[in-house]
PDB file of N, CA and C in Angstrom:
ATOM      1  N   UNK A   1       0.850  -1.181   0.000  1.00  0.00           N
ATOM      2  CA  UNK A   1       0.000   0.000   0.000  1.00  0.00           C
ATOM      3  C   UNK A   1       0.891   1.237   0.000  1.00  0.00           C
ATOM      4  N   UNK A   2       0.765   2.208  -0.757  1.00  0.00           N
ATOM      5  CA  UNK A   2       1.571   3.504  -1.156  1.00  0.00           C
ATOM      6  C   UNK A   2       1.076   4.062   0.450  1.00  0.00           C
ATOM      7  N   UNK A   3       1.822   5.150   0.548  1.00  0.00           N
ATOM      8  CA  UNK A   3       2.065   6.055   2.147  1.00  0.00           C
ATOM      9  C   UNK A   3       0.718   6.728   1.529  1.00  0.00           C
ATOM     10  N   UNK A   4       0.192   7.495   0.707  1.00  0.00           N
ATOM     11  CA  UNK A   4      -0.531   8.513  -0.063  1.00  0.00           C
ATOM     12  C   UNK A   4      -1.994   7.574   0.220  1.00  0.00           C
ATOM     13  N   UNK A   5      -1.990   6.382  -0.027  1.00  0.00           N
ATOM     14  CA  UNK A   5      -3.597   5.360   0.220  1.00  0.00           C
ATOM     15  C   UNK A   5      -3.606   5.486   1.649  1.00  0.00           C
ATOM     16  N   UNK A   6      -2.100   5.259   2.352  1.00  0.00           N
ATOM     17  CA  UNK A   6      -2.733   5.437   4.085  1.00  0.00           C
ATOM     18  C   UNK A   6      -3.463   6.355   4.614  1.00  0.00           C
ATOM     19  N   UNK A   7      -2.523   7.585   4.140  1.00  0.00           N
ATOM     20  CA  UNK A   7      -3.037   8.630   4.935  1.00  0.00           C
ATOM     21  C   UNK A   7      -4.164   8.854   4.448  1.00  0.00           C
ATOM     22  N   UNK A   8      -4.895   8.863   3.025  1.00  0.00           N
ATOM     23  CA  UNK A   8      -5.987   8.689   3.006  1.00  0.00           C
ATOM     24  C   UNK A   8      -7.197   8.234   3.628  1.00  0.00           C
ATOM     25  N   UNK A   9      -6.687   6.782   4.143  1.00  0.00           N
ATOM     26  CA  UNK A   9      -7.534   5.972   4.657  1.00  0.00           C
ATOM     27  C   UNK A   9      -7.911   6.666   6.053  1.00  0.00           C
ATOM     28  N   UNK A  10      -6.694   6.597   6.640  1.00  0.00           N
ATOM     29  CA  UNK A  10      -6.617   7.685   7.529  1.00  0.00           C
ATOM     30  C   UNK A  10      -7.612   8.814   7.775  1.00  0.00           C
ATOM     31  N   UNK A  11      -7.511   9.813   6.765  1.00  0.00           N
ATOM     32  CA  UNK A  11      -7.923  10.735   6.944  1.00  0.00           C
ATOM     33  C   UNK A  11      -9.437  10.391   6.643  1.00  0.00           C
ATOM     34  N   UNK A  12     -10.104   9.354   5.776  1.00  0.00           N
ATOM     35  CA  UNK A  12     -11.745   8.718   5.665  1.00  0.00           C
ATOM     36  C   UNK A  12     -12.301   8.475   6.976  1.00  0.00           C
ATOM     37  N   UNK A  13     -11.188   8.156   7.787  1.00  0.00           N
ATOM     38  CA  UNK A  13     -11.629   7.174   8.882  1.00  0.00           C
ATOM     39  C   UNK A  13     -11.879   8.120   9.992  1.00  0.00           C
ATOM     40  N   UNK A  14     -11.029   9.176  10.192  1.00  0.00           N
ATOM     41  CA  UNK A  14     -11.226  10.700  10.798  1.00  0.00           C
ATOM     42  C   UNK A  14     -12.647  11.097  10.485  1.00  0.00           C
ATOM     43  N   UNK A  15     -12.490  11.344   9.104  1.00  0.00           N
ATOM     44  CA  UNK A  15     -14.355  12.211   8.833  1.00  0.00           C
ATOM     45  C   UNK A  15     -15.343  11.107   9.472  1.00  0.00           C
ATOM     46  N   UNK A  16     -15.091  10.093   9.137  1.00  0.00           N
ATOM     47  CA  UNK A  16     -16.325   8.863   9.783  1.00  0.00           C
ATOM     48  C   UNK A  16     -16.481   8.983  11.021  1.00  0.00           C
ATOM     49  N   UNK A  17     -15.334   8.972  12.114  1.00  0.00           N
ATOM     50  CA  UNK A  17     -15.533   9.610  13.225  1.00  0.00           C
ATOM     51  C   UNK A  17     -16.043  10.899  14.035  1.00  0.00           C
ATOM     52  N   UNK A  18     -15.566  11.570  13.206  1.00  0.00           N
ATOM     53  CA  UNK A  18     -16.223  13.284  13.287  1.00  0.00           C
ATOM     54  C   UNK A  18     -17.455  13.033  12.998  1.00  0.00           C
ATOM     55  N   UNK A  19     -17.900  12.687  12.101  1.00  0.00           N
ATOM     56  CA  UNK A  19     -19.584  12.244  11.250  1.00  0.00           C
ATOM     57  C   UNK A  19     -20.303  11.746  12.230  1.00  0.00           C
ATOM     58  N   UNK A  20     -19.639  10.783  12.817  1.00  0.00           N
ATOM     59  CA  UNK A  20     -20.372  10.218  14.125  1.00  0.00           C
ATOM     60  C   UNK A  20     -20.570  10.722  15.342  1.00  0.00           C
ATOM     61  N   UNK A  21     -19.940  11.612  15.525  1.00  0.00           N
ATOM     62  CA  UNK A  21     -19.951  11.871  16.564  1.00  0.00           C
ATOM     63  C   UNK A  21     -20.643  12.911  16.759  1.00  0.00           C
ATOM     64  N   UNK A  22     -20.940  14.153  15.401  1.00  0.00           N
ATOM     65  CA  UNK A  22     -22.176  15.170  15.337  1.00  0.00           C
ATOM     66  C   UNK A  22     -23.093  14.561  15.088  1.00  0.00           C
ATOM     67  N   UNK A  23     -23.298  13.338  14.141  1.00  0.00           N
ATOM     68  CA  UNK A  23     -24.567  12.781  14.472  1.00  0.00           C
ATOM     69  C   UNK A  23     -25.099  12.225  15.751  1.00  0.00           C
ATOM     70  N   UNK A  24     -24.118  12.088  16.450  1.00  0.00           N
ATOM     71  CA  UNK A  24     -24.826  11.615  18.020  1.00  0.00           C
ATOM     72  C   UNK A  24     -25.110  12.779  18.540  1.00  0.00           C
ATOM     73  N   UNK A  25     -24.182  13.793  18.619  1.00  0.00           N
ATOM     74  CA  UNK A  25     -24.643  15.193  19.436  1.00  0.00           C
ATOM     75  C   UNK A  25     -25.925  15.678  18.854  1.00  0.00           C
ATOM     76  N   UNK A  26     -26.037  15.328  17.748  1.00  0.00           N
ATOM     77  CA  UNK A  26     -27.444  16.023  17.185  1.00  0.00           C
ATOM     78  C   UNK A  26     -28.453  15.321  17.266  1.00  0.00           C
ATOM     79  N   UNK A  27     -28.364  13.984  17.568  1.00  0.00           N
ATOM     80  CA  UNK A  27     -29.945  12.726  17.904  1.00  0.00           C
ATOM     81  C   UNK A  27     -29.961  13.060  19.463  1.00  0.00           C
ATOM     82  N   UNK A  28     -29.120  13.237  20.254  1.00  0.00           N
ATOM     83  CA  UNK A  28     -28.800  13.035  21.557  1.00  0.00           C
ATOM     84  C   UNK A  28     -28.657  13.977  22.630  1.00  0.00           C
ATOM     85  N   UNK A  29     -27.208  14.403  21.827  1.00  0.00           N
ATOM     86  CA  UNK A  29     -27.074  15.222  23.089  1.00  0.00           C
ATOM     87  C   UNK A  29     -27.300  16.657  23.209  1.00  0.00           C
ATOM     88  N   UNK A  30     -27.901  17.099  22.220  1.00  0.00           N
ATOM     89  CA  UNK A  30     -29.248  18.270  22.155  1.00  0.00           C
ATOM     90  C   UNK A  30     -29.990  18.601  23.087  1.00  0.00           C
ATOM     91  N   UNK A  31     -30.528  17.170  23.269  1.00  0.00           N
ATOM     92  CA  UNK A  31     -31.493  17.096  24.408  1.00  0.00           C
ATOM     93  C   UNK A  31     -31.585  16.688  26.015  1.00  0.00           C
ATOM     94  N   UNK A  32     -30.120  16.309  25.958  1.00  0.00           N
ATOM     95  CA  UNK A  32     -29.746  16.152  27.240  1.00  0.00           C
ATOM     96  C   UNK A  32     -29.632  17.533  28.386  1.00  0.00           C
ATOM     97  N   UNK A  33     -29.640  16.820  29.470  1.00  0.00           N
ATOM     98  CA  UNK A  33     -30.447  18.419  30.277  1.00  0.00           C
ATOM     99  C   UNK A  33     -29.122  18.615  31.151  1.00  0.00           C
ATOM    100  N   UNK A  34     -29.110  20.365  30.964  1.00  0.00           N
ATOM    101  CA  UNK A  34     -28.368  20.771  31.497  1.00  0.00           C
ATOM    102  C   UNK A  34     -28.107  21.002  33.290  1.00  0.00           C
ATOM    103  N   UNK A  35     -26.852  21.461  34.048  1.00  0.00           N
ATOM    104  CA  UNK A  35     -27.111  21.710  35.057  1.00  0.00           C
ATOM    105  C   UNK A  35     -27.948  22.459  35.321  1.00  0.00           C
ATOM    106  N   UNK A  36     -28.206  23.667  35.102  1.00  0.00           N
ATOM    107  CA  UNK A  36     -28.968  24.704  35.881  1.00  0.00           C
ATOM    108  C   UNK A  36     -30.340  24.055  35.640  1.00  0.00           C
ATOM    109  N   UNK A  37     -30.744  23.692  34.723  1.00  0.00           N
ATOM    110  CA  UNK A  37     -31.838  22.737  34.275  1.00  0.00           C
ATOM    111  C   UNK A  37     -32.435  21.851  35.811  1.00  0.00           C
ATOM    112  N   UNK A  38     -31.360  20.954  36.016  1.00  0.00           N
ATOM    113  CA  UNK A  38     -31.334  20.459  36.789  1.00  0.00           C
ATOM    114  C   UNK A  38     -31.874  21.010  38.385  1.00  0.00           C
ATOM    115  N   UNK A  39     -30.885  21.328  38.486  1.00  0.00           N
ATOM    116  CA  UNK A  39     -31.016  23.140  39.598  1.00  0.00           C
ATOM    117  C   UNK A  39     -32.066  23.084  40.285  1.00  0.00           C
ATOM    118  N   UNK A  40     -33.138  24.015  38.698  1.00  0.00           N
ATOM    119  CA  UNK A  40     -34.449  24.588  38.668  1.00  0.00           C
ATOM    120  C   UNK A  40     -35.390  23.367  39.504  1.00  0.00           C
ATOM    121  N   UNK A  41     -35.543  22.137  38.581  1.00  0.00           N
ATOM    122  CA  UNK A  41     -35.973  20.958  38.518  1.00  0.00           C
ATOM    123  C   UNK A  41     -36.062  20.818  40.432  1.00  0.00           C
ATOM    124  N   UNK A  42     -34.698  20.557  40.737  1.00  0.00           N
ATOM    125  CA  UNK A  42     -34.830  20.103  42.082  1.00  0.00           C
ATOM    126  C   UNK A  42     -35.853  20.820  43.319  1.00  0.00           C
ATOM    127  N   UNK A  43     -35.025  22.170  43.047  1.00  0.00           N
ATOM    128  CA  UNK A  43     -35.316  23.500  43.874  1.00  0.00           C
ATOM    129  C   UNK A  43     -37.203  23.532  43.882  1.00  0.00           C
ATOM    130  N   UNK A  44     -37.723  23.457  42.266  1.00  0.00           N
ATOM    131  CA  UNK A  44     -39.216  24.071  42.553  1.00  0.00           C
ATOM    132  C   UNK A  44     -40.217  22.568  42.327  1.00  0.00           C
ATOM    133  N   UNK A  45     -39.555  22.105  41.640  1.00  0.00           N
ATOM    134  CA  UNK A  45     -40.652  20.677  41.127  1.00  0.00           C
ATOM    135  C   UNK A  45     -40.445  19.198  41.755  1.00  0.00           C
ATOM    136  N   UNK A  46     -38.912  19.145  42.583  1.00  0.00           N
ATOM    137  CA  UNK A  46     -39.072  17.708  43.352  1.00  0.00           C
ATOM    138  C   UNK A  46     -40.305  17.472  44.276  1.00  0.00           C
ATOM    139  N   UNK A  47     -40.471  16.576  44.361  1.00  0.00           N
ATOM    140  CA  UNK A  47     -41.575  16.074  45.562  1.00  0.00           C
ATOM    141  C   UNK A  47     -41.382  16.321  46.715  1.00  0.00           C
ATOM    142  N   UNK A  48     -39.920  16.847  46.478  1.00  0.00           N
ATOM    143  CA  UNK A  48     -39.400  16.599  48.391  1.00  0.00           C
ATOM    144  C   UNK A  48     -39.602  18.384  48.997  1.00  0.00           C
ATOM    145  N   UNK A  49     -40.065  19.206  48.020  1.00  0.00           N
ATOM    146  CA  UNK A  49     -40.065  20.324  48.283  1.00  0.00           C
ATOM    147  C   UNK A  49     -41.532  20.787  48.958  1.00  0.00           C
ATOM    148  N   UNK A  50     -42.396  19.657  48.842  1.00  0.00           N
ATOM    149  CA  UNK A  50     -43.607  19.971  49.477  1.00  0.00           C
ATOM    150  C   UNK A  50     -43.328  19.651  51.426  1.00  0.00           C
ATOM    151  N   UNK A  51     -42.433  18.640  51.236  1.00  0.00           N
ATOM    152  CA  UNK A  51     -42.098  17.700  52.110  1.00  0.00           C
ATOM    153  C   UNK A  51     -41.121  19.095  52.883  1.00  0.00           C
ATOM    154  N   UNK A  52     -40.496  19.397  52.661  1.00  0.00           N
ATOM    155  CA  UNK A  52     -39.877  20.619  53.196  1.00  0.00           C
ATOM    156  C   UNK A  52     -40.356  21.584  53.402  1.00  0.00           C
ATOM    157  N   UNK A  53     -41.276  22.375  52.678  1.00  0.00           N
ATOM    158  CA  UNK A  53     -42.369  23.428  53.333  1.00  0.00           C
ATOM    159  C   UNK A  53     -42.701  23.218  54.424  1.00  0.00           C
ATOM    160  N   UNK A  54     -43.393  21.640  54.313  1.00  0.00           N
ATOM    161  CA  UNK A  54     -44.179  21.252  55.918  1.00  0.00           C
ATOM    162  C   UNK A  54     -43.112  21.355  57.208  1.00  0.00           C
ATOM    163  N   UNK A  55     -42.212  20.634  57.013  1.00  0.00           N
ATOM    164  CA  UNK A  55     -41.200  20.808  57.849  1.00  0.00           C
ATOM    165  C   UNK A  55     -41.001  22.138  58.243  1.00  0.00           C
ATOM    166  N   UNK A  56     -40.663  22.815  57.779  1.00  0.00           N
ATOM    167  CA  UNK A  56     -40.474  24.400  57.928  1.00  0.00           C
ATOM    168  C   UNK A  56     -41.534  24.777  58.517  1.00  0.00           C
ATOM    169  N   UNK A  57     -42.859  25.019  58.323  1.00  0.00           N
ATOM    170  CA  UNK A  57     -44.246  25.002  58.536  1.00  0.00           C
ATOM    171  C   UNK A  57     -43.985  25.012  60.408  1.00  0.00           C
ATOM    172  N   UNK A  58     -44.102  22.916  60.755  1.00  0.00           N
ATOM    173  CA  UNK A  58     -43.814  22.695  61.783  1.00  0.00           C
ATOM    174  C   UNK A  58     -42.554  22.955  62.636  1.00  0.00           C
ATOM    175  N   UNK A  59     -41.678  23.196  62.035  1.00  0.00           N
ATOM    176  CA  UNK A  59     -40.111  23.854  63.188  1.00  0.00           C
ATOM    177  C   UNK A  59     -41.192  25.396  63.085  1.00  0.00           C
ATOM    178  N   UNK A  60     -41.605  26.373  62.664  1.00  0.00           N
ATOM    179  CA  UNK A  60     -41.829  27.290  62.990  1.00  0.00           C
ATOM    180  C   UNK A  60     -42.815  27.390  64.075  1.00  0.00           C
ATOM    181  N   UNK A  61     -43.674  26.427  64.063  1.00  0.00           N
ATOM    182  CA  UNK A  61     -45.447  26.251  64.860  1.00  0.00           C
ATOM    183  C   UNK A  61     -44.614  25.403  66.284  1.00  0.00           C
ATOM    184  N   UNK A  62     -43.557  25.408  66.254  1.00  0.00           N
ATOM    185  CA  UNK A  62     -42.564  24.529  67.747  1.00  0.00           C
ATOM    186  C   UNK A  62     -41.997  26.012  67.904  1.00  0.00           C
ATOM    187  N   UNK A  63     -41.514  26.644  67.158  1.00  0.00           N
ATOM    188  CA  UNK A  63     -40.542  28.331  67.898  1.00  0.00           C
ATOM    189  C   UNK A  63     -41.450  29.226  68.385  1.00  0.00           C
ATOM    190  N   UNK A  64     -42.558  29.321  67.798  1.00  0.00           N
ATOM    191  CA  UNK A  64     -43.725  30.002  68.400  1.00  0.00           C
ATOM    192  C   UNK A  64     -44.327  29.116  69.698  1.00  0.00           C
ATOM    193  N   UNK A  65     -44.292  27.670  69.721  1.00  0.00           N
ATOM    194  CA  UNK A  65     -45.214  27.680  71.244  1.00  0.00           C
ATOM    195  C   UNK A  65     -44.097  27.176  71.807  1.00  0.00           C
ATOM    196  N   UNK A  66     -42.568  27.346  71.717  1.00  0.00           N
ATOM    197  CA  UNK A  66     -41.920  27.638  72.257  1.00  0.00           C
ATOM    198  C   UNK A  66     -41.267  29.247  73.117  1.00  0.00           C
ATOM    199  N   UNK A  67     -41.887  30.135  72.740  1.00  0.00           N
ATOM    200  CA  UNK A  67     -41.890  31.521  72.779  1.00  0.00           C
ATOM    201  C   UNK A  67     -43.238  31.715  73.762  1.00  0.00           C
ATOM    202  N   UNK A  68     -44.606  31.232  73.262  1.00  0.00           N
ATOM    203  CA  UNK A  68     -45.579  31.593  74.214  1.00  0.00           C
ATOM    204  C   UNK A  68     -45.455  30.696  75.495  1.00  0.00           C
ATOM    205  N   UNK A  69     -44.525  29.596  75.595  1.00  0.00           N
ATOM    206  CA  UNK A  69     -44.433  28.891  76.691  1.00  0.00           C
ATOM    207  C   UNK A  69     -43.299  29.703  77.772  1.00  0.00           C
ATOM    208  N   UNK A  70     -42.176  30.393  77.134  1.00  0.00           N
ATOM    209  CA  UNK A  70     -41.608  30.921  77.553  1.00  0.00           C
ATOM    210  C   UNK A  70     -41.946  32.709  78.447  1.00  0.00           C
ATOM    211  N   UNK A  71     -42.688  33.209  77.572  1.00  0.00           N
ATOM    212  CA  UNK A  71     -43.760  34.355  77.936  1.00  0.00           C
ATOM    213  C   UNK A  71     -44.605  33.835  79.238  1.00  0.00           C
ATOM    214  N   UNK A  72     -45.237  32.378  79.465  1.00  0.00           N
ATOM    215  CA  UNK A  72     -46.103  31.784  80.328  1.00  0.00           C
ATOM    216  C   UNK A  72     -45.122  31.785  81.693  1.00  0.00           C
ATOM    217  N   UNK A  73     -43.620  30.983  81.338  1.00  0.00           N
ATOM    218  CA  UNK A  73     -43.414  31.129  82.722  1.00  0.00           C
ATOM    219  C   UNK A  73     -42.704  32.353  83.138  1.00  0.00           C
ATOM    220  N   UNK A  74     -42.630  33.435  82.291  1.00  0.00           N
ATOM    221  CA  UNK A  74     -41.668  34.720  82.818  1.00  0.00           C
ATOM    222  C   UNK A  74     -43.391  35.183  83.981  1.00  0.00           C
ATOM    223  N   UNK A  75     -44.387  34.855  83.218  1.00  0.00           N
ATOM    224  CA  UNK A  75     -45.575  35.289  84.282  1.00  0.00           C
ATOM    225  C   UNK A  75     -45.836  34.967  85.658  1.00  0.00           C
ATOM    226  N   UNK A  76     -45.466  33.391  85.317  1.00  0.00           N
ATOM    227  CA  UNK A  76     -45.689  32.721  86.229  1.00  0.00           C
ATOM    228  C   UNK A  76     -44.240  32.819  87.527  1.00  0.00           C
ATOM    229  N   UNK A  77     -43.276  33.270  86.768  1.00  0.00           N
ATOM    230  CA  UNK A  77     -42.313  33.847  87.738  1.00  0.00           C
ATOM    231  C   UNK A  77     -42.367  34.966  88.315  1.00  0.00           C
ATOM    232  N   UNK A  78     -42.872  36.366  87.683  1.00  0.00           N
ATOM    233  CA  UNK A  78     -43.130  36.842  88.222  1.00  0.00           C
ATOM    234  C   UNK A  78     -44.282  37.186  89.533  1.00  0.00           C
ATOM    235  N   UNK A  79     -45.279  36.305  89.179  1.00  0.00           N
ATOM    236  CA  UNK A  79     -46.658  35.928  89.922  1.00  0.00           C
ATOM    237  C   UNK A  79     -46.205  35.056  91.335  1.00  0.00           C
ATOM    238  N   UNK A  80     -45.071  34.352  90.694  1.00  0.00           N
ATOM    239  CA  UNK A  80     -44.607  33.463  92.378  1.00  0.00           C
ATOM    240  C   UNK A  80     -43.893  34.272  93.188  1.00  0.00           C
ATOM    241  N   UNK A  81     -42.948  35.456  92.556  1.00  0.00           N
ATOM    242  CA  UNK A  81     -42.172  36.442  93.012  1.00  0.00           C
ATOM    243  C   UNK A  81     -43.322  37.287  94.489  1.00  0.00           C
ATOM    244  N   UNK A  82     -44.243  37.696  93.675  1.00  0.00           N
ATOM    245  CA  UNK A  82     -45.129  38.223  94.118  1.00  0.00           C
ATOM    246  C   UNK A  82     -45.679  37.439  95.614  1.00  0.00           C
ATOM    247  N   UNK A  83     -46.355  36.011  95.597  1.00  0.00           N
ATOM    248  CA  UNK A  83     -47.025  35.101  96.215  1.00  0.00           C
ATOM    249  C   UNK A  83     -45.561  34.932  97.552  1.00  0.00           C
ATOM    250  N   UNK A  84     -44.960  35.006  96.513  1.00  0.00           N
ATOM    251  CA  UNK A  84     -43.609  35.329  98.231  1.00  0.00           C
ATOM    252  C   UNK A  84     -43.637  36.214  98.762  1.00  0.00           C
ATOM    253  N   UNK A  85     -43.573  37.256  98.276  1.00  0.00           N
ATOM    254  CA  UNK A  85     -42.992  38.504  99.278  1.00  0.00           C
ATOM    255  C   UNK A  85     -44.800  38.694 100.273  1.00  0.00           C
ATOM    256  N   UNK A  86     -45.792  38.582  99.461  1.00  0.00           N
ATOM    257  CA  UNK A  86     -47.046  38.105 100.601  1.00  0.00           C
ATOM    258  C   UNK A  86     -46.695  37.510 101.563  1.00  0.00           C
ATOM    259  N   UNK A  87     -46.350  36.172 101.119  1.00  0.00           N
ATOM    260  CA  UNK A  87     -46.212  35.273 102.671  1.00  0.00           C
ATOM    261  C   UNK A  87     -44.998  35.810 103.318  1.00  0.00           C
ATOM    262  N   UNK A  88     -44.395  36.154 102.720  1.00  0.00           N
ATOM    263  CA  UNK A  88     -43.320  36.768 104.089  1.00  0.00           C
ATOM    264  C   UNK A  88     -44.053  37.804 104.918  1.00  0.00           C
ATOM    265  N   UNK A  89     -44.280  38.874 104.455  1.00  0.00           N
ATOM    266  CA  UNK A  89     -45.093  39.977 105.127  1.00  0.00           C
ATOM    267  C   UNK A  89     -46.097  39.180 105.659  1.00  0.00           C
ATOM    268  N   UNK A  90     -46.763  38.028 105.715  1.00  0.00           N
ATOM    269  CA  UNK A  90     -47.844  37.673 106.521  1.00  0.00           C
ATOM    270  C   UNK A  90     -47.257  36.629 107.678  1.00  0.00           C
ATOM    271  N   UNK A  91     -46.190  36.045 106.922  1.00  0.00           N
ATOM    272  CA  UNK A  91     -44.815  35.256 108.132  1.00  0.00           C
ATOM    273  C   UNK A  91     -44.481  36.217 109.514  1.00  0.00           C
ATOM    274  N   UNK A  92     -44.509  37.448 108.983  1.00  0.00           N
ATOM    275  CA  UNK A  92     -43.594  38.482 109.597  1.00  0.00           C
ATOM    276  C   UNK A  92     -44.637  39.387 110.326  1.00  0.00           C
ATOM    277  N   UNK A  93     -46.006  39.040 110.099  1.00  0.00           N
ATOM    278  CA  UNK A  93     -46.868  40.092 111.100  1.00  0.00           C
ATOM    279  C   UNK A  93     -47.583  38.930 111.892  1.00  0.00           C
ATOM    280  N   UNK A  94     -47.722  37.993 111.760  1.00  0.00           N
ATOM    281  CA  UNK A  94     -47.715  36.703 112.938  1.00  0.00           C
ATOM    282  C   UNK A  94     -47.285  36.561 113.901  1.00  0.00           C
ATOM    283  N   UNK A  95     -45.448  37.083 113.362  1.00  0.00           N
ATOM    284  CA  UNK A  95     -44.558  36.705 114.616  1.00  0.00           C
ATOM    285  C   UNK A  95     -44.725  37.591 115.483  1.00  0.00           C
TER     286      UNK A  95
END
């Protein structure tokens, strides 16, 4: 085989490859989905995002009657504060 038929062949066998390989990018990978694609996808349309609202939902509906429970006993401390210094003054006019 002359050097001139190789590189030929060669160089057929190059375009066949190139050929193939835009024909795959163009059946294929056109349509393959990108990251940010992806991203979007997770962030607004997974299933798990309903599933996370709620969560959020409930940790918030626990910080709030965690807050009015906390408001309850600053009352109730102050109210016992009170219920003492009574009984002392009534300790103290007894004696």
């Amino acid at each position: 085989m002359e050097p001139r038929n190789v590189w030929m062949s060669i160089a057929a066998a190059l375009i066949a490859v190139v050929g193939t390989l835009l024909m795959a990018w163009l059946s294929v990978g056109r349509d393959l989905i990108t990251e940010p694609q992806v991203r979007r996808i997770v962030m607004l349309e997974a299933p798990y995002v309903q599933d996370r609202q709620a969560l959020q939902q409930n940790v918030q509906r626990n910080i709030d009657a965690v807050v009015d429970i906390r408001d309850s006993l600053q009352t109730i401390q102050v109210a016992q504060v009170t219920i003492e210094t009574k009984l002392d003054l009534i300790i103290a006019s007894l004696d």
